[in-house]
C-alpha atoms as a PDB file:
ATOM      1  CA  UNK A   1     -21.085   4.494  53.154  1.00  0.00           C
ATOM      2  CA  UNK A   2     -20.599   6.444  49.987  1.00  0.00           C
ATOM      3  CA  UNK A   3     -22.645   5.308  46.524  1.00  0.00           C
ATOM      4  CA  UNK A   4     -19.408   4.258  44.545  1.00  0.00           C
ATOM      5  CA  UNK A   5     -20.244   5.518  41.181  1.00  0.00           C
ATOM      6  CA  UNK A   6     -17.387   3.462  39.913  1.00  0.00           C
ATOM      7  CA  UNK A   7     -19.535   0.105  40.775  1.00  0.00           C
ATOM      8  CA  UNK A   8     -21.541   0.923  37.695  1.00  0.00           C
ATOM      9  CA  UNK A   9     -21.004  -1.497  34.757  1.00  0.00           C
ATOM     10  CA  UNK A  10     -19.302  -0.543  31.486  1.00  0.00           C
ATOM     11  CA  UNK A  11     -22.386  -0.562  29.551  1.00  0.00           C
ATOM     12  CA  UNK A  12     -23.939   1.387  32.081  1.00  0.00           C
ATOM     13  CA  UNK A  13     -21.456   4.092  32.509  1.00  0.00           C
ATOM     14  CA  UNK A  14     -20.768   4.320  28.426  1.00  0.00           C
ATOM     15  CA  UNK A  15     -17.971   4.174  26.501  1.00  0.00           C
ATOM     16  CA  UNK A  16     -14.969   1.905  28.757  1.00  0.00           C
ATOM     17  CA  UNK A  17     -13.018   4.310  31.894  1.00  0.00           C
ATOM     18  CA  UNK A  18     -15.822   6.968  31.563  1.00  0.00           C
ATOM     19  CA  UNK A  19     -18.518   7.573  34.051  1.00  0.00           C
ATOM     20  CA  UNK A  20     -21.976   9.688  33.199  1.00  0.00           C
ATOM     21  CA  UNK A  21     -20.502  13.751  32.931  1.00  0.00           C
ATOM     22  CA  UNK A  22     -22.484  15.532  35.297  1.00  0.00           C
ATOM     23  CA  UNK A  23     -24.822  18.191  33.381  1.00  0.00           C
ATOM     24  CA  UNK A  24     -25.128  21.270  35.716  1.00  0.00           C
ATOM     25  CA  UNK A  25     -28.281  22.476  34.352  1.00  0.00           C
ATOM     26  CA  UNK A  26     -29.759  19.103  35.294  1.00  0.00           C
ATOM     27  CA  UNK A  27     -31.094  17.999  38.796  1.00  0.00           C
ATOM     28  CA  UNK A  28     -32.298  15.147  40.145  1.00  0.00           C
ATOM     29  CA  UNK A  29     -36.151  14.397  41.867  1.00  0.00           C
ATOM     30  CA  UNK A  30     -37.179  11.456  43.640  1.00  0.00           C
ATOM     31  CA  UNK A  31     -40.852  11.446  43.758  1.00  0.00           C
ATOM     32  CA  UNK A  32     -42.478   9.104  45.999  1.00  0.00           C
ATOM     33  CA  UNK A  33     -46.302   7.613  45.711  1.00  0.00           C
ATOM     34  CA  UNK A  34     -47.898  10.006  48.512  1.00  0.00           C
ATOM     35  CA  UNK A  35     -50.456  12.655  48.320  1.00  0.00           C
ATOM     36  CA  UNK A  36     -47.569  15.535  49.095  1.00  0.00           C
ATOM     37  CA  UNK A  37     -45.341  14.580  46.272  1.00  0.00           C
ATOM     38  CA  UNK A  38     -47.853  16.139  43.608  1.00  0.00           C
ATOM     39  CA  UNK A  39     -47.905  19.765  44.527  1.00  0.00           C
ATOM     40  CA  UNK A  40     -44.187  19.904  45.636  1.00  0.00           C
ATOM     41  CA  UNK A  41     -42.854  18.627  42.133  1.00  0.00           C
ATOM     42  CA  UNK A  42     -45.019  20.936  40.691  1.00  0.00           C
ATOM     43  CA  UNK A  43     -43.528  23.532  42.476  1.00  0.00           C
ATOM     44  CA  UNK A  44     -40.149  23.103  42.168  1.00  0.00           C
ATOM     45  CA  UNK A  45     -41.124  22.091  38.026  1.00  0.00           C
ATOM     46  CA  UNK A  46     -41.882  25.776  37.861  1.00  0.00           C
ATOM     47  CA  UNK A  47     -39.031  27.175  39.631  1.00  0.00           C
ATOM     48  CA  UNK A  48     -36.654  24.948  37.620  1.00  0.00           C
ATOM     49  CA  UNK A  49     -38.845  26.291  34.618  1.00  0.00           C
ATOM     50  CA  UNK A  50     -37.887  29.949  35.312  1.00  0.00           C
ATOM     51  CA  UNK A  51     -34.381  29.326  36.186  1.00  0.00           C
ATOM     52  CA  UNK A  52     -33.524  27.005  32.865  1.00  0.00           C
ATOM     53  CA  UNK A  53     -32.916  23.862  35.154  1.00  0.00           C
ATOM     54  CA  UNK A  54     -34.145  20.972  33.111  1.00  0.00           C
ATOM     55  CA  UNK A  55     -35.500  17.785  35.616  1.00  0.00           C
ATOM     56  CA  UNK A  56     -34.814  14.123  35.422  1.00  0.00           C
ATOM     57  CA  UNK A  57     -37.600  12.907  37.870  1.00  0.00           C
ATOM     58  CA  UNK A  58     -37.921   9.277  39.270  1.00  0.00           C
ATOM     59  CA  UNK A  59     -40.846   7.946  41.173  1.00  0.00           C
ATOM     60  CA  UNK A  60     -40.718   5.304  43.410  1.00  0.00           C
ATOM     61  CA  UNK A  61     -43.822   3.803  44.644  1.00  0.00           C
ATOM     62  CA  UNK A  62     -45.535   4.557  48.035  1.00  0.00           C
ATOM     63  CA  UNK A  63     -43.183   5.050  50.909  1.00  0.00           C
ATOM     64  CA  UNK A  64     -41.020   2.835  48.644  1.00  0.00           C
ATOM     65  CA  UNK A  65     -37.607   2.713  51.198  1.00  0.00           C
ATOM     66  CA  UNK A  66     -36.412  -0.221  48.973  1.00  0.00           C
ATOM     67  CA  UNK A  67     -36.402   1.134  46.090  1.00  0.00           C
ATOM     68  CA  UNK A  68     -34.925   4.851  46.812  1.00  0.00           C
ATOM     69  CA  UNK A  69     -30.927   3.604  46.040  1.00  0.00           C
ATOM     70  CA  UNK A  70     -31.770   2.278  42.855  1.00  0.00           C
ATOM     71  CA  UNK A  71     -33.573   5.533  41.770  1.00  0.00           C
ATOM     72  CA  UNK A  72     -30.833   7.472  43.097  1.00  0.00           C
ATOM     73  CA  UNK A  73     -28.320   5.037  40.919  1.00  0.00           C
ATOM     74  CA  UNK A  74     -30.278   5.564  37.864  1.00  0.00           C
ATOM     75  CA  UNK A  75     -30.602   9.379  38.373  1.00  0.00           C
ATOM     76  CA  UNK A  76     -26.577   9.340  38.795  1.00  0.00           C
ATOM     77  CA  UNK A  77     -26.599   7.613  35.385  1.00  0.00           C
ATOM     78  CA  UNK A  78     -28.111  10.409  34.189  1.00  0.00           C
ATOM     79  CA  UNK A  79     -26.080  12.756  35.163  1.00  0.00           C
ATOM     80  CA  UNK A  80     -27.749  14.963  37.277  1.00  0.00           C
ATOM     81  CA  UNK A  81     -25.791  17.122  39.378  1.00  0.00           C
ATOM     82  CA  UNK A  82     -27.404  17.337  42.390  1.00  0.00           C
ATOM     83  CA  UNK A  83     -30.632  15.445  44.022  1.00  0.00           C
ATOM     84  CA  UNK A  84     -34.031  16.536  45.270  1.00  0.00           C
ATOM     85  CA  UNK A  85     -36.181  13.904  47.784  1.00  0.00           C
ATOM     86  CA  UNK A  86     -39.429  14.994  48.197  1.00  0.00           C
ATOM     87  CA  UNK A  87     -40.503  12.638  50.842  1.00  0.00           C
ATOM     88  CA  UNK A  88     -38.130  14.237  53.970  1.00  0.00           C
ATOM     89  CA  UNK A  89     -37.779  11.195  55.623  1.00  0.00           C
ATOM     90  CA  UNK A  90     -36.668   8.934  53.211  1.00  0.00           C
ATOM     91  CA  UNK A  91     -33.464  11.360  53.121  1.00  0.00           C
ATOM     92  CA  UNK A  92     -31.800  10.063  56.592  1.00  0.00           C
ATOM     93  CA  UNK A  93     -31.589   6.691  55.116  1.00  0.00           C
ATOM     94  CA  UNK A  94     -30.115   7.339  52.652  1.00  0.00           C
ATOM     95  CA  UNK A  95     -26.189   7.279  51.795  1.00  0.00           C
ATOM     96  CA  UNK A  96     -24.297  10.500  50.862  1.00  0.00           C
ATOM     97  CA  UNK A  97     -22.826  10.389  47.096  1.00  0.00           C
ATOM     98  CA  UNK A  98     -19.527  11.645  46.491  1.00  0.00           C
ATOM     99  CA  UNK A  99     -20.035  14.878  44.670  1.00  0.00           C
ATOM    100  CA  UNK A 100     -23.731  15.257  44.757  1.00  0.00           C
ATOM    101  CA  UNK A 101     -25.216  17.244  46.814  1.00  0.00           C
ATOM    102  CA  UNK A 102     -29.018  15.236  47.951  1.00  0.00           C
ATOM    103  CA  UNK A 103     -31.231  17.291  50.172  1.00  0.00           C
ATOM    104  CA  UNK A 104     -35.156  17.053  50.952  1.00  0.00           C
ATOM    105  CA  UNK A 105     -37.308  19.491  49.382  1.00  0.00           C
ATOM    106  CA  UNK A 106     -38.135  22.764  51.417  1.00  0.00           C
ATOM    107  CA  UNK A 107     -40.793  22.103  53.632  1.00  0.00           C
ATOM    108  CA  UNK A 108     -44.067  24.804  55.020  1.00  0.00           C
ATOM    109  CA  UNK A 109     -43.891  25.768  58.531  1.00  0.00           C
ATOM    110  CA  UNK A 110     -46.079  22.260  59.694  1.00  0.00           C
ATOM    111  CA  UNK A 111     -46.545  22.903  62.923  1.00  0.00           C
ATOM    112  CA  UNK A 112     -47.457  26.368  63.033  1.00  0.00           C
ATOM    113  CA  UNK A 113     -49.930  25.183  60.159  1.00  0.00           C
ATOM    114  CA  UNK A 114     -51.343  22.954  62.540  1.00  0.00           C
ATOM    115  CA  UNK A 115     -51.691  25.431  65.062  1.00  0.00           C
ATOM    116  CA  UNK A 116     -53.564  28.059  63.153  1.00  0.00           C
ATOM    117  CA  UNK A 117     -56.127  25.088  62.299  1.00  0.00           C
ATOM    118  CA  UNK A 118     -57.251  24.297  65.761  1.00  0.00           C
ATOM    119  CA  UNK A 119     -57.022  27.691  66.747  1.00  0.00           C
ATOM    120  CA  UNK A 120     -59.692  28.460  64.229  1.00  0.00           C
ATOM    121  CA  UNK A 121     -61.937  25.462  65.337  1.00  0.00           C
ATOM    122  CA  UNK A 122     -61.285  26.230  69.259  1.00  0.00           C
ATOM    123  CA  UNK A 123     -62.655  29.876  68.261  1.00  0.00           C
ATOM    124  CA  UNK A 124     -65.498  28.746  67.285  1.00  0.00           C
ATOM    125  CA  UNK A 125     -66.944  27.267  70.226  1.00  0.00           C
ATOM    126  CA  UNK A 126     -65.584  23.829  70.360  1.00  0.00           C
ATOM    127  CA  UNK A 127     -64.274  22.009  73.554  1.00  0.00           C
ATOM    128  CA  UNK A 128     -61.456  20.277  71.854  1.00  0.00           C
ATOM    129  CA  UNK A 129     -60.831  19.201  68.255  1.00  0.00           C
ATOM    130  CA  UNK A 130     -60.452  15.380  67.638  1.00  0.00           C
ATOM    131  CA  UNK A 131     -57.261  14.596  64.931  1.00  0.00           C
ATOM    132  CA  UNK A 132     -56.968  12.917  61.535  1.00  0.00           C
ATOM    133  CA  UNK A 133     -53.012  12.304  61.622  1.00  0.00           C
ATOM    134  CA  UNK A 134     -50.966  11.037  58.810  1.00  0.00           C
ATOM    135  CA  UNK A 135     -48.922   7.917  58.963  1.00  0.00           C
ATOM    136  CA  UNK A 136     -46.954   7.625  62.636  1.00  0.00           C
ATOM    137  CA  UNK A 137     -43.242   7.372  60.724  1.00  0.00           C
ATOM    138  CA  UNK A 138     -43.299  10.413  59.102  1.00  0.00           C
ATOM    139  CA  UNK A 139     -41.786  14.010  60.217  1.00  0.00           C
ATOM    140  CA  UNK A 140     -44.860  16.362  58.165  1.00  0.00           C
ATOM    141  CA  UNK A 141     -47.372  14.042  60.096  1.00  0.00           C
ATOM    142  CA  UNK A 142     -45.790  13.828  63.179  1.00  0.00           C
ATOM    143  CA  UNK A 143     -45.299  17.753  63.210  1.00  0.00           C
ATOM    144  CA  UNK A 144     -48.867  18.705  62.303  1.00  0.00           C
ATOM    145  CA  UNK A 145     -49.867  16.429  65.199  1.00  0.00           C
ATOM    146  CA  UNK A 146     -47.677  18.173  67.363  1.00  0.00           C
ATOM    147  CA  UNK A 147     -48.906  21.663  66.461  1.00  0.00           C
ATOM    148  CA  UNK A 148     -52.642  20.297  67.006  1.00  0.00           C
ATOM    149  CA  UNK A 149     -51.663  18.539  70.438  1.00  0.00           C
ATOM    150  CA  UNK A 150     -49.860  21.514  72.191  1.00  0.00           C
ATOM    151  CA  UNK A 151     -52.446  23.746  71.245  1.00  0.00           C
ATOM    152  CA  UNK A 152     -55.156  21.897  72.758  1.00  0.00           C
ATOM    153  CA  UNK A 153     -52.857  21.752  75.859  1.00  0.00           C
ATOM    154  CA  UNK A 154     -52.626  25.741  75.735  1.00  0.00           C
ATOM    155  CA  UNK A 155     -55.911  25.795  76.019  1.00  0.00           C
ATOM    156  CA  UNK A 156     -56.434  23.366  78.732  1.00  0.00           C
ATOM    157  CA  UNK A 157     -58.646  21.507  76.404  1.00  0.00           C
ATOM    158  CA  UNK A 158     -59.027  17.432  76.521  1.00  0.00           C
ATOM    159  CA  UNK A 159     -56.831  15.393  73.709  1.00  0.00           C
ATOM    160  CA  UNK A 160     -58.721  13.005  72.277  1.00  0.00           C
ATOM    161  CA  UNK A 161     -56.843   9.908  70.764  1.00  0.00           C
ATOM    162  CA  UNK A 162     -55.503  10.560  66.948  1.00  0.00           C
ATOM    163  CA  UNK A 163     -57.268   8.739  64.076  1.00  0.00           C
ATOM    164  CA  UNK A 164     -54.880   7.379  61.988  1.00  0.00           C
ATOM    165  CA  UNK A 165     -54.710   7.384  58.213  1.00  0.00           C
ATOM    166  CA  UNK A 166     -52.030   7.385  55.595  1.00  0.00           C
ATOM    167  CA  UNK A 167     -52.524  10.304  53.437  1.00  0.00           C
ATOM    168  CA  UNK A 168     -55.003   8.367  50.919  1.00  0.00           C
ATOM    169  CA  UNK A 169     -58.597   9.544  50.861  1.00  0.00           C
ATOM    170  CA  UNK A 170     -60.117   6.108  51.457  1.00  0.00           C
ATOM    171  CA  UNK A 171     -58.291   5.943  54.701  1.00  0.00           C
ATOM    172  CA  UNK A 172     -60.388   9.021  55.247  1.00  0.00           C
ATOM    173  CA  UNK A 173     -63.456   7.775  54.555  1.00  0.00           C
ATOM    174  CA  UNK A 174     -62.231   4.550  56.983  1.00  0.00           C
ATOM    175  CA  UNK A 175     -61.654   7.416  59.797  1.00  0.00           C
ATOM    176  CA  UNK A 176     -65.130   8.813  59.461  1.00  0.00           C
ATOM    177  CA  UNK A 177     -67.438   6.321  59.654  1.00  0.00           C
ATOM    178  CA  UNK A 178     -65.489   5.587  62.974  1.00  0.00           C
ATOM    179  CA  UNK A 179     -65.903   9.658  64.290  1.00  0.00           C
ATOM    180  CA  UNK A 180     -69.195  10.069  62.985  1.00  0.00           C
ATOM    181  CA  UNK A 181     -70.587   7.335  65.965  1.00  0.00           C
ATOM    182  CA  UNK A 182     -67.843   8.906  68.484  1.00  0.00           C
ATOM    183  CA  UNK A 183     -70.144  10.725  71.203  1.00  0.00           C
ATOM    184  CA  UNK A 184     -69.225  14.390  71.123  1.00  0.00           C
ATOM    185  CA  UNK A 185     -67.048  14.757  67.803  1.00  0.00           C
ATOM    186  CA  UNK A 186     -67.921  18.114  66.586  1.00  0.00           C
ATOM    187  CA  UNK A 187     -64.578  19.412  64.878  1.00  0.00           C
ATOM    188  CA  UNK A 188     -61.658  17.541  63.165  1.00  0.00           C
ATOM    189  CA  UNK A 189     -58.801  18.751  62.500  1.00  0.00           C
ATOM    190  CA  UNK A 190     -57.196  16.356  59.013  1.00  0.00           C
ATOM    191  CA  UNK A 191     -53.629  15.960  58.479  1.00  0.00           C
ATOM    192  CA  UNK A 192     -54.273  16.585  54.986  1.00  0.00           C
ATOM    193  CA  UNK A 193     -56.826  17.387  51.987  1.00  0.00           C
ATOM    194  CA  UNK A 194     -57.228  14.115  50.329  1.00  0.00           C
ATOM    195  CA  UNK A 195     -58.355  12.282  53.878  1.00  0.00           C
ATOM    196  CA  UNK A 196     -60.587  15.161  54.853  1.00  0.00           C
ATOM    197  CA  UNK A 197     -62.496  14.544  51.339  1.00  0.00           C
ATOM    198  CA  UNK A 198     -63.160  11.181  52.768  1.00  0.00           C
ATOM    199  CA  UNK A 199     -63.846  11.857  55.905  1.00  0.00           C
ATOM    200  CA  UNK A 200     -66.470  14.530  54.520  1.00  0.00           C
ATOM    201  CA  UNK A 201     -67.796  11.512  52.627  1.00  0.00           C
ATOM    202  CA  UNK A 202     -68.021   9.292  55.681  1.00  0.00           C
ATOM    203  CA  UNK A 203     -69.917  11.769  57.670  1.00  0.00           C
ATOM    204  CA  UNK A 204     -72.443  12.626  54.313  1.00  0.00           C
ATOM    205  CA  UNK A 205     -73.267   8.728  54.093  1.00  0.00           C
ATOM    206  CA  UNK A 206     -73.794   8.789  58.243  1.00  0.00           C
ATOM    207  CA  UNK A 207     -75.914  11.413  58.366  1.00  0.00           C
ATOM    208  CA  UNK A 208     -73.527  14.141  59.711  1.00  0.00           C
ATOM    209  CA  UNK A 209     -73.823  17.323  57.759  1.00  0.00           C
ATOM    210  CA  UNK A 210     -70.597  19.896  57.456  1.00  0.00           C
ATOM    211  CA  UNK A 211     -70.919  22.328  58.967  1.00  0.00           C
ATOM    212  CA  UNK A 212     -74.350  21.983  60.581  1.00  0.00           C
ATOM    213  CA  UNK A 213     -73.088  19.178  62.779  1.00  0.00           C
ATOM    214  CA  UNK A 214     -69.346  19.511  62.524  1.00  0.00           C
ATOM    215  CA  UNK A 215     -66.929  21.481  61.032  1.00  0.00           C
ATOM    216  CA  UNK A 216     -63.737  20.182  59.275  1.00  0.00           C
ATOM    217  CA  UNK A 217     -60.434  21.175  58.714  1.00  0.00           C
ATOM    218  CA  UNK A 218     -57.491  20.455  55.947  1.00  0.00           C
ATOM    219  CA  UNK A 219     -54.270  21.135  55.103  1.00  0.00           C
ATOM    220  CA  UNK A 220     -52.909  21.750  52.194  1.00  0.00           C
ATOM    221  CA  UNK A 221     -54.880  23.470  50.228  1.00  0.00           C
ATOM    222  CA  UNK A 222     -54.893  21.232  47.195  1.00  0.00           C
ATOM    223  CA  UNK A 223     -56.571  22.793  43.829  1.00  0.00           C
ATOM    224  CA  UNK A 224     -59.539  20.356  44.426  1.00  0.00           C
ATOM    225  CA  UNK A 225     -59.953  21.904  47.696  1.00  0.00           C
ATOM    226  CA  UNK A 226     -62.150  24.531  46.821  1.00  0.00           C
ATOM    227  CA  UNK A 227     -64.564  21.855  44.648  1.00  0.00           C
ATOM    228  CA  UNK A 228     -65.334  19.849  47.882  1.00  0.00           C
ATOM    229  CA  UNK A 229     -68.907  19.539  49.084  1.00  0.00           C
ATOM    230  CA  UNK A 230     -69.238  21.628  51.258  1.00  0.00           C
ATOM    231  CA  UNK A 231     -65.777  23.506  49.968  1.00  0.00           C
ATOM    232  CA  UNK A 232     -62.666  22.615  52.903  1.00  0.00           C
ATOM    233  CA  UNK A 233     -61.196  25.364  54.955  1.00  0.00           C
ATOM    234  CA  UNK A 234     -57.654  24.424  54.984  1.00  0.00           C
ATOM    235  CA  UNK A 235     -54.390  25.247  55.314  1.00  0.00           C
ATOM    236  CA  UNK A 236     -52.027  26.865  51.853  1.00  0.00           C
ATOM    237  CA  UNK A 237     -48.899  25.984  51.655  1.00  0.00           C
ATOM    238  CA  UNK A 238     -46.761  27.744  49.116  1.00  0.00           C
ATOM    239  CA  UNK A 239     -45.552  25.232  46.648  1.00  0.00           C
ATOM    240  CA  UNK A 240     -44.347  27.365  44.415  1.00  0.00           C
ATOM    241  CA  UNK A 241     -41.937  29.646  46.776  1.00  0.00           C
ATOM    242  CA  UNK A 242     -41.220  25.584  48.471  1.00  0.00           C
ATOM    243  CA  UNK A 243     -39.584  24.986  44.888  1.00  0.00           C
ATOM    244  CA  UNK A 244     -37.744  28.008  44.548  1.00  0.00           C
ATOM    245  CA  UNK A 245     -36.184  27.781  48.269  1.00  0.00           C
ATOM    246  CA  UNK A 246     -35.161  23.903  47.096  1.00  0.00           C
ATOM    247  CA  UNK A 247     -33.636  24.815  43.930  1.00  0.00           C
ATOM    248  CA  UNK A 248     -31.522  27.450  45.719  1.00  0.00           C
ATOM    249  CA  UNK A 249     -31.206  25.477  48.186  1.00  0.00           C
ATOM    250  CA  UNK A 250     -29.470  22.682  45.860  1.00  0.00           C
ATOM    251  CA  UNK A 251     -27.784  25.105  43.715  1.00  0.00           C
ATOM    252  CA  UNK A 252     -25.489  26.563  46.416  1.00  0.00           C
ATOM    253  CA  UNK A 253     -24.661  23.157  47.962  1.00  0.00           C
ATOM    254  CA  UNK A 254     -23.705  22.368  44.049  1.00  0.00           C
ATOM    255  CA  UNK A 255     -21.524  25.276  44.218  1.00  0.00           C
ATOM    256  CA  UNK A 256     -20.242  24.386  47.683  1.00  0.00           C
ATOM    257  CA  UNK A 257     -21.453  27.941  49.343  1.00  0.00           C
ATOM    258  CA  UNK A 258     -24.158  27.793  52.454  1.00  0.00           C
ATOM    259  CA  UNK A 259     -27.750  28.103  51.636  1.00  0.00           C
ATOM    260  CA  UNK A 260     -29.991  29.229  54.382  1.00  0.00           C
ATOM    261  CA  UNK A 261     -33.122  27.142  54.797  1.00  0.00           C
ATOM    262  CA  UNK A 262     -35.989  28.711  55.832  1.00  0.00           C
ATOM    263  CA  UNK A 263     -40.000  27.565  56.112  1.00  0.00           C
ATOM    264  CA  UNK A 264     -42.141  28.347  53.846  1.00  0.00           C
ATOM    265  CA  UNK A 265     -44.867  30.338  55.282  1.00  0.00           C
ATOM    266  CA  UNK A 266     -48.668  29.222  55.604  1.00  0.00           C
ATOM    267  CA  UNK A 267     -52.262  30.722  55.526  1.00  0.00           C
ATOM    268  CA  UNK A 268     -55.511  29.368  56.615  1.00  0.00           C
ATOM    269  CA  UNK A 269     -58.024  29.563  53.901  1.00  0.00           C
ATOM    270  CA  UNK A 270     -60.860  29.395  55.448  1.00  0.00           C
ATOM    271  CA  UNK A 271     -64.414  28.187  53.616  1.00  0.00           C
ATOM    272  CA  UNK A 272     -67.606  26.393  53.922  1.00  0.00           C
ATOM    273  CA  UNK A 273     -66.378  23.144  56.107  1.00  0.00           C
ATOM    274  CA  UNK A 274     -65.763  25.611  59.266  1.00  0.00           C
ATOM    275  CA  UNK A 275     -68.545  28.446  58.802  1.00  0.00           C
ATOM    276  CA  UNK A 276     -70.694  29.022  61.571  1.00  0.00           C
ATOM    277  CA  UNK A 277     -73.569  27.290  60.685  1.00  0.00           C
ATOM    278  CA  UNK A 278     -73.887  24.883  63.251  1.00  0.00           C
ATOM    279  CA  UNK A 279     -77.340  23.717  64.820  1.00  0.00           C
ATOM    280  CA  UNK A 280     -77.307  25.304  68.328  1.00  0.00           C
END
């Protein structure tokens, strides 16, 4: 099915038989509600910054499915010539439209982030390393848990059951006061920054110090990050070389030539959460 930008109403497309000129030096972003949507806009804000792309960005609440068409409707109104998605899933669903190119934004290397977080924690000491996973639906959550689940079973090492959360620091702080009475959780491995901060919160109002008692993981790598008590060791994604990939990305689909697209590379960062300060 093809959005039929010809459906539009007269006093929606303008003056009568004309339909919104496209403006080439003006894309399209559909920002959804979750915690990954922040740093990727700003990202690809400050490529489109350096490359004189002006934005038209629309946010749609949540995992908002229902609302994605009309946002991509009213960004067509605007005349954008091509469309960002941040949230990768919600692209699938959606239809193509006739002359404008849509594509997710560039994504980090997830699972190789994962891996390189429960490496670190397996190095230092632990068994295994229980999971914080983000919500079940989504590809960035379902390839973190991947990364953290085949590298346990490279190492032989038990896999506990994933904690589930949805991105959201309160769902967090709902996952730790159920570890912190688990027998035997001593590392955790979190899907993302915002839920370890309430996880770390969980464990403070239990009793469970960081690191003494466990050590915690992120990813991410959100500017708070460093600010959390005790500071996270997490995962850095590149948000600003993510934004320049998408807008190349979106400008050679625009001009109908093949873009590569490549991951964006990651880093562990590591800090106070994961030190070895453990009781022994």
């Amino acid at each position: 099915m093809i959005v039929n930008i010809q459906a539009m109403t007269e006093d929606d497309a303008g003056p009568r038989g004309s339909l919104p000129t496209r403006r080439r030096g003006t894309l399209g972003v559909i920002a959804t509600g979750t915690a990954a949507s922040g740093p990727v806009l700003n990202g690809l804000r400050a490529a489109a910054r350096e490359h004189g792309y002006a934005l038209v960005v629309f946010g749609v609440p949540g995992r908002g499915r229902s609302a994605v068409p009309a946002a991509v409707a009213g960004l067509l109104l605007q005349g954008v010539s091509g469309i960002v998605v941040l949230d990768p899933h919600l692209v699938a669903e959606l239809p193509p439209v006739a002359g404008v190119p849509l594509i997710p934004a560039a994504s980090a290397d997830q699972y190789e982030g994962a891996r390189r977080a429960t490496e670190h924690l397996l190095e230092l000491g632990h068994p295994t390393v229980w999971h914080l996973g983000g919500p079940e639906d989504g590809p960035i959550a379902r390839a973190r848990e991947r990364g953290w689940r085949e590298t346990l079973e490279h190492h032989g090492a038990d896999v506990p059951p994933v904690v589930r959360g949805d991105w959201s620091a309160r769902s967090g702080y709902r996952a730790g006061q159920s570890l912190a009475v688990e027998p035997g959780v001593g590392a955790v491995f979190s899907a993302n920054d915002h839920m370890a901060l309430g996880l770390l919160s969980a464990f403070r109002e239990t009793g469970m110090r960081v690191p003494r008692d466990a050590h915690v993981v992120g990813f991410d790598d959100v500017p708070e990050a460093a600010y959390f008590e005790p500071p996270l060791t997490t995962v850095r994604q590149d948000f600003e070389a993510a934004g320049r990939q998408t807008l190349a990305a979106l400008a050679a689909r625009i001009d109908g030539v093949p873009a590569p697209r490549e991951s964006v590379e990651v880093e562990l960062v590591v800090r106070e959460s994961s030190r070895c300060l453990r009781a022994g």
